[in-house]
PDB file of N, CA and C in Angstrom:
ATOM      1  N   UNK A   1      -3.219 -17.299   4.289  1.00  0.00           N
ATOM      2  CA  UNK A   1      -3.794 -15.976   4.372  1.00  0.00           C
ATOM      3  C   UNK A   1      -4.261 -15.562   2.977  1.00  0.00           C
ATOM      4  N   UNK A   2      -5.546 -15.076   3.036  1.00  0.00           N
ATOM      5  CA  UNK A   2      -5.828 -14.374   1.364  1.00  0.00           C
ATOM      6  C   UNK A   2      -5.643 -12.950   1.293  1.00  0.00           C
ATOM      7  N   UNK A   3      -5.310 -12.404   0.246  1.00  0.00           N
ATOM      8  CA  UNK A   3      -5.173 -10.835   0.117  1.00  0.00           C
ATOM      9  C   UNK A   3      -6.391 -10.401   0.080  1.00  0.00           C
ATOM     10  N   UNK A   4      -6.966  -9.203   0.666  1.00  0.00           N
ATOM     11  CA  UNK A   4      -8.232  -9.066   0.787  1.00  0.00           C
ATOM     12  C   UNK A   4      -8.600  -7.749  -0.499  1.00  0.00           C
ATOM     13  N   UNK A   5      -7.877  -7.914  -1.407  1.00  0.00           N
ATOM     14  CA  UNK A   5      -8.243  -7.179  -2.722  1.00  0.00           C
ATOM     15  C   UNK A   5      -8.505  -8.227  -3.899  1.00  0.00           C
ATOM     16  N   UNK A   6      -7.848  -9.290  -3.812  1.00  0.00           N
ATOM     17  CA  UNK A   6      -7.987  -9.872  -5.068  1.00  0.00           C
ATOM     18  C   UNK A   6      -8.109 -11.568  -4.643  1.00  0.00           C
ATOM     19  N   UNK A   7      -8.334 -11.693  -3.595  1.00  0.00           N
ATOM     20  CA  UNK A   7      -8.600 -13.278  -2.838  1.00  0.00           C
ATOM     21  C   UNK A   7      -7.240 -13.986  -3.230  1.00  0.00           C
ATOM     22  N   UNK A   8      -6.051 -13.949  -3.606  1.00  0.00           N
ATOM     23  CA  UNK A   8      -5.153 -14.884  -4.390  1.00  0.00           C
ATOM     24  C   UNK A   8      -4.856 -15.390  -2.485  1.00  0.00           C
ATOM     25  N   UNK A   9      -4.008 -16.810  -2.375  1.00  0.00           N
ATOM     26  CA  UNK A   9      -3.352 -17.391  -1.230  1.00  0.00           C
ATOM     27  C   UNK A   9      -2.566 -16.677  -1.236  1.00  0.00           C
ATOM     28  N   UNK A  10      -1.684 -15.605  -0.041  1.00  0.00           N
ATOM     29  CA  UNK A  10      -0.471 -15.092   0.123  1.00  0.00           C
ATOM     30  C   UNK A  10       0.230 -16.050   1.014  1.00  0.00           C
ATOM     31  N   UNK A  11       1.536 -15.617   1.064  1.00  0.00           N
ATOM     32  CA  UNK A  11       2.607 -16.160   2.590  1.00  0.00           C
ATOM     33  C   UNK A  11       3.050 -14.470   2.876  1.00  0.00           C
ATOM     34  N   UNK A  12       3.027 -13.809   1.624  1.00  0.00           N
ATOM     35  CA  UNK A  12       3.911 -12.440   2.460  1.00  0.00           C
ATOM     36  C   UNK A  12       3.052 -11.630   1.625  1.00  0.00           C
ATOM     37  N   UNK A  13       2.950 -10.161   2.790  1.00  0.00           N
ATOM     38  CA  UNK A  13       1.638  -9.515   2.277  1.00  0.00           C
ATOM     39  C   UNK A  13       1.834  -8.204   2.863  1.00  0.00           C
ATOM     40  N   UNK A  14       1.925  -7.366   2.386  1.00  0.00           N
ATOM     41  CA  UNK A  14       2.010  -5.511   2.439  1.00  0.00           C
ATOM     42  C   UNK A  14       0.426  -5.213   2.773  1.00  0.00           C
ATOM     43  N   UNK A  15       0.843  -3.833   3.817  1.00  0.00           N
ATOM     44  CA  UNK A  15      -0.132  -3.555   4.381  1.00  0.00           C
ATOM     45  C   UNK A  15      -0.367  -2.122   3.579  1.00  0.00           C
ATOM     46  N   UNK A  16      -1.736  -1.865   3.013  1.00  0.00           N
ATOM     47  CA  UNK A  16      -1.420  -0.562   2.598  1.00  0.00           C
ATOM     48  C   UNK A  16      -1.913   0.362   3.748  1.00  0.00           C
ATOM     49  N   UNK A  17      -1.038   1.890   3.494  1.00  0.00           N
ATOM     50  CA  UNK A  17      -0.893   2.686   4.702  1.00  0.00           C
ATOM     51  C   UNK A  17      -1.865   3.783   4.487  1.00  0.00           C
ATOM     52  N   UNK A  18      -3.117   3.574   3.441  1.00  0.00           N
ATOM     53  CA  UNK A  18      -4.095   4.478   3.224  1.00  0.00           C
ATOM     54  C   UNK A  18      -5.542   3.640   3.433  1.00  0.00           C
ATOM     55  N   UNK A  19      -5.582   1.760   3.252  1.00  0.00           N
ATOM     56  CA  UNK A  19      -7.016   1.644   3.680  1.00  0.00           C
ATOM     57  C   UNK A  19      -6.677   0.484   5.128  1.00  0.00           C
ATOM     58  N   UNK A  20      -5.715   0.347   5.270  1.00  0.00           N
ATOM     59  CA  UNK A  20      -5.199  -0.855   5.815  1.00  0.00           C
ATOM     60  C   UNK A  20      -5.727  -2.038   5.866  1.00  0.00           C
ATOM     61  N   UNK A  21      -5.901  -2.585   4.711  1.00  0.00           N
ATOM     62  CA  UNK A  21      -5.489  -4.029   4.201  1.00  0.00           C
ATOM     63  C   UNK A  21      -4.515  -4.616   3.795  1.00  0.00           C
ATOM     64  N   UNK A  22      -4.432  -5.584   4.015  1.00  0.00           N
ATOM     65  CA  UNK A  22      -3.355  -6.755   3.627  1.00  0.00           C
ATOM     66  C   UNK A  22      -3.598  -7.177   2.438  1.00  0.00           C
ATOM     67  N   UNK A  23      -2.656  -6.859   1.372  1.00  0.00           N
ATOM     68  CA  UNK A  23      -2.557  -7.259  -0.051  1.00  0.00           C
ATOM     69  C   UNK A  23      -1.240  -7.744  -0.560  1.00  0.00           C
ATOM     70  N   UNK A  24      -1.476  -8.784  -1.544  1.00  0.00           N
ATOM     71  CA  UNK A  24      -0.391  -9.471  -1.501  1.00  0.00           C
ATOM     72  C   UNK A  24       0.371  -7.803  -2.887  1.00  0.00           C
ATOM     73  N   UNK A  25       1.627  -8.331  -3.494  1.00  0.00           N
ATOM     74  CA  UNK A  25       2.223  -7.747  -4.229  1.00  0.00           C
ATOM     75  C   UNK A  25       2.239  -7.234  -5.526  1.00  0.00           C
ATOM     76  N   UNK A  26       1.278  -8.210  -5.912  1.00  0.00           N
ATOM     77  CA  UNK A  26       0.229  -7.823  -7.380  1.00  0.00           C
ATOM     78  C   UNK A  26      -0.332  -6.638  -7.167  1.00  0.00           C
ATOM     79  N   UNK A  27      -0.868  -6.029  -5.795  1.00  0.00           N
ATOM     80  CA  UNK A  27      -2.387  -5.066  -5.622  1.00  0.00           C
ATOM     81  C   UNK A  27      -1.922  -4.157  -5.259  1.00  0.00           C
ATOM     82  N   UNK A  28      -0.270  -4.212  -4.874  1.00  0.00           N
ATOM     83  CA  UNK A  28       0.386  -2.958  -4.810  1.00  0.00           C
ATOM     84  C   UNK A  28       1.120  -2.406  -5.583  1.00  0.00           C
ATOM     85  N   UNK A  29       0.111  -1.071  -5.983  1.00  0.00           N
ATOM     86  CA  UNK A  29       0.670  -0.352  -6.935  1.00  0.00           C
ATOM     87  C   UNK A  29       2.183   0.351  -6.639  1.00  0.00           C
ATOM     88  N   UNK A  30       2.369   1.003  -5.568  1.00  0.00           N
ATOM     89  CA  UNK A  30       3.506   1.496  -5.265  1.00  0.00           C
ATOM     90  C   UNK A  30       3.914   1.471  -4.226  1.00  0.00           C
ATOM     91  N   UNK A  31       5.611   1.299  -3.331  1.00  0.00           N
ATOM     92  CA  UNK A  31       5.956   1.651  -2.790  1.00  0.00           C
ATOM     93  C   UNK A  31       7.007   2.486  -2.523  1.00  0.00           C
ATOM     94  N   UNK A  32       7.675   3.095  -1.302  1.00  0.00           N
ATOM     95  CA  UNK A  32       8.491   3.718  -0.967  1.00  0.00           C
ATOM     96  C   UNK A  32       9.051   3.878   0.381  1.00  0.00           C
ATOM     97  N   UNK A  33      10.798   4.029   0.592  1.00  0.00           N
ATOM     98  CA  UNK A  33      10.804   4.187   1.888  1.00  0.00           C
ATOM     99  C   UNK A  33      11.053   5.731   2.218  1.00  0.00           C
ATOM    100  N   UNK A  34      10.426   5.958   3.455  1.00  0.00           N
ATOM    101  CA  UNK A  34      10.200   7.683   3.960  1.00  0.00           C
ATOM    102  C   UNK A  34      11.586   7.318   4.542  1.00  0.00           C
ATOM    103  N   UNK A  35      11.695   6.516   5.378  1.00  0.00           N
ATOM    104  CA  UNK A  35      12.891   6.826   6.095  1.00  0.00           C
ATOM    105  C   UNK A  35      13.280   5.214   6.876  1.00  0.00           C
ATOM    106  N   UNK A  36      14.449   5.311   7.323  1.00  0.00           N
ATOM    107  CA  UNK A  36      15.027   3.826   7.528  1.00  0.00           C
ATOM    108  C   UNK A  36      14.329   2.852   8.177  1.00  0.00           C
ATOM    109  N   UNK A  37      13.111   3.612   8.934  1.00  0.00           N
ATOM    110  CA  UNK A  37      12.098   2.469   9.326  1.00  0.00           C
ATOM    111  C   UNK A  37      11.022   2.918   9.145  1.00  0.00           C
ATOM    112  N   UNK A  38      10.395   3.505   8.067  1.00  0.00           N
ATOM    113  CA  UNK A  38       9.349   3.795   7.711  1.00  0.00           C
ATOM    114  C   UNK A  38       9.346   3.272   6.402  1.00  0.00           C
ATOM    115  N   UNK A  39       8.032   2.481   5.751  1.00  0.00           N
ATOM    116  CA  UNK A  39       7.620   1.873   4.156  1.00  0.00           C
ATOM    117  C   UNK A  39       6.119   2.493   4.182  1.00  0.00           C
ATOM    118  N   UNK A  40       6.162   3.453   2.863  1.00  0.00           N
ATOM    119  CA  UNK A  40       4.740   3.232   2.569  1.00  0.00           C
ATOM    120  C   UNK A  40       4.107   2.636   1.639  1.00  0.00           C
ATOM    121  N   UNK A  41       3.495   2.112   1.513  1.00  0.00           N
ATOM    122  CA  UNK A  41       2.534   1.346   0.365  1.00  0.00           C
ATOM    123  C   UNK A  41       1.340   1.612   0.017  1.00  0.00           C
ATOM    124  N   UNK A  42       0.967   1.758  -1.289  1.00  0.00           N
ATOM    125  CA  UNK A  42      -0.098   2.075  -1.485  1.00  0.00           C
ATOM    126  C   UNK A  42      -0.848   0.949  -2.747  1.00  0.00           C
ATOM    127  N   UNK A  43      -2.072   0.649  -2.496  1.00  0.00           N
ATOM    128  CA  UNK A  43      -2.473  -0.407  -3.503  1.00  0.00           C
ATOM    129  C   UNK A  43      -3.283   0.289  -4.779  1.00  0.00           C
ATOM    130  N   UNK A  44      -3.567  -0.709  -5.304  1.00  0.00           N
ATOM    131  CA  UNK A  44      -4.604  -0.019  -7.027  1.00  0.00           C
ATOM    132  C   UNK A  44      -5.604   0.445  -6.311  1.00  0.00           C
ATOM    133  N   UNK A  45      -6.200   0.193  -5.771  1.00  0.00           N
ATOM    134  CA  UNK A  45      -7.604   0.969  -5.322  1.00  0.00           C
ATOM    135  C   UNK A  45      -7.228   2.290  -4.743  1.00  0.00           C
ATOM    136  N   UNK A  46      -6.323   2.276  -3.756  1.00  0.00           N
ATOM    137  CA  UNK A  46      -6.164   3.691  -3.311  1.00  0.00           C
ATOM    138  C   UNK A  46      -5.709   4.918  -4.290  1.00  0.00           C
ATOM    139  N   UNK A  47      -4.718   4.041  -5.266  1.00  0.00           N
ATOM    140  CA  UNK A  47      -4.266   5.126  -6.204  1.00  0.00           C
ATOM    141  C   UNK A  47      -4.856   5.713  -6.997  1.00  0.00           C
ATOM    142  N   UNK A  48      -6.283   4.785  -7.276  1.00  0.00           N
ATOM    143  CA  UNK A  48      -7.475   6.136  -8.368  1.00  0.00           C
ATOM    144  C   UNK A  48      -7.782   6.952  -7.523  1.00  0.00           C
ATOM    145  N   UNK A  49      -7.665   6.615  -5.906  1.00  0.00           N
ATOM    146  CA  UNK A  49      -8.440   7.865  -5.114  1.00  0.00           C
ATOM    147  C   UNK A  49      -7.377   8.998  -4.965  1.00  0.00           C
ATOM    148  N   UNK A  50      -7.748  10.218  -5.738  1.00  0.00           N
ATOM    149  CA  UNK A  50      -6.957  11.530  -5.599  1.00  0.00           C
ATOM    150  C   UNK A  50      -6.490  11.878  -4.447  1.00  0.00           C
ATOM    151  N   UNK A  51      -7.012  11.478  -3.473  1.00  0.00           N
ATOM    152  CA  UNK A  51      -6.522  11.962  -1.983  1.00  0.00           C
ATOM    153  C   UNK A  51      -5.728  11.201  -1.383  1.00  0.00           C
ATOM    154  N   UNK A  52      -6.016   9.988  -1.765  1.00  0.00           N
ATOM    155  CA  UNK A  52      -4.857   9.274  -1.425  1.00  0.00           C
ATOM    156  C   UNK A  52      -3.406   9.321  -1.839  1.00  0.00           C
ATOM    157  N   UNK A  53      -3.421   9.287  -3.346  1.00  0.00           N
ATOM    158  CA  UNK A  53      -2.450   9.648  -4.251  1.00  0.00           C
ATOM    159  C   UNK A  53      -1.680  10.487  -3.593  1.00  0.00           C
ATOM    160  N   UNK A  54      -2.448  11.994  -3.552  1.00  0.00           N
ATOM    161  CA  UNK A  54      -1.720  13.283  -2.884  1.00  0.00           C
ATOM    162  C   UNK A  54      -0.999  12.875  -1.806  1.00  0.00           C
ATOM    163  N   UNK A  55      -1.451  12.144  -0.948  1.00  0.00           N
ATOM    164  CA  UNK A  55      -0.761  12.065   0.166  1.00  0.00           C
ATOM    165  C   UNK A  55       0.080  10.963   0.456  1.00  0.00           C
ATOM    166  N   UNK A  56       0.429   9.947  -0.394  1.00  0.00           N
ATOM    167  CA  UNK A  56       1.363   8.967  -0.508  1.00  0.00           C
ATOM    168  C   UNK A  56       2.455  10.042  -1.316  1.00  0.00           C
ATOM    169  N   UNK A  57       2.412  10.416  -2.201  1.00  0.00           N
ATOM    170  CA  UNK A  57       3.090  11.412  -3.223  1.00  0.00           C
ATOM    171  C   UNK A  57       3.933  12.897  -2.145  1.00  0.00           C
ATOM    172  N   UNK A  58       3.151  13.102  -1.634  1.00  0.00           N
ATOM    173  CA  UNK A  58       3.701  14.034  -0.679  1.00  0.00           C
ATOM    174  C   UNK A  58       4.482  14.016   0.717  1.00  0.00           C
ATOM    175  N   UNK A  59       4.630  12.815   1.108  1.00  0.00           N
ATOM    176  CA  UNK A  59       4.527  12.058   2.397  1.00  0.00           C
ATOM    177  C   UNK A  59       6.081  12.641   2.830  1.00  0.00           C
ATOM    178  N   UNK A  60       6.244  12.910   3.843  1.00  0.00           N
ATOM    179  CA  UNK A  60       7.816  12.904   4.305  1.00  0.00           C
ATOM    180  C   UNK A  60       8.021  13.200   5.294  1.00  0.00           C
ATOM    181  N   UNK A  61       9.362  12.800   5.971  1.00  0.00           N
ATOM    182  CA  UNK A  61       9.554  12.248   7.088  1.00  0.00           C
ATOM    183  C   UNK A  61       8.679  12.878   8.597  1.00  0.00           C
ATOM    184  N   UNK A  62       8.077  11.623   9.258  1.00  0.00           N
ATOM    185  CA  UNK A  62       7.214  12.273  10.369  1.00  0.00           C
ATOM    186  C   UNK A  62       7.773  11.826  11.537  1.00  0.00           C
TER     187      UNK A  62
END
């Protein structure tokens, strides 16, 4: 499988929860858990976008 931010070969690969792509662990800038079965992730691209930011940053339990 390739990460579709930076082409590298993955085996294990985070989904980010603002463009939903599959990126391996390099392209994710941050994560967090909301709650015992909730992960959010967010990658470098989403995090220059202000709106995204806000709302990974603000996120809680839904």
């Amino acid at each position: 499988m390739m990460c579709a931010r930076c082409g590298r070969d993955i085996h294990k690969y985070n989904t980010c929860n603002y463009c939903k792509r599959q990126v391996c662990t390099y392209c994710v800038k941050s994560s967090r858990r909301v709650s015992k079965t909730i992960r959010l992730a967010i990658c470098k691209d989403d995090w220059s976008k202000l709106q995204s930011r806000k709302a990974f940053k603000s996120a809680t339990k839904e």
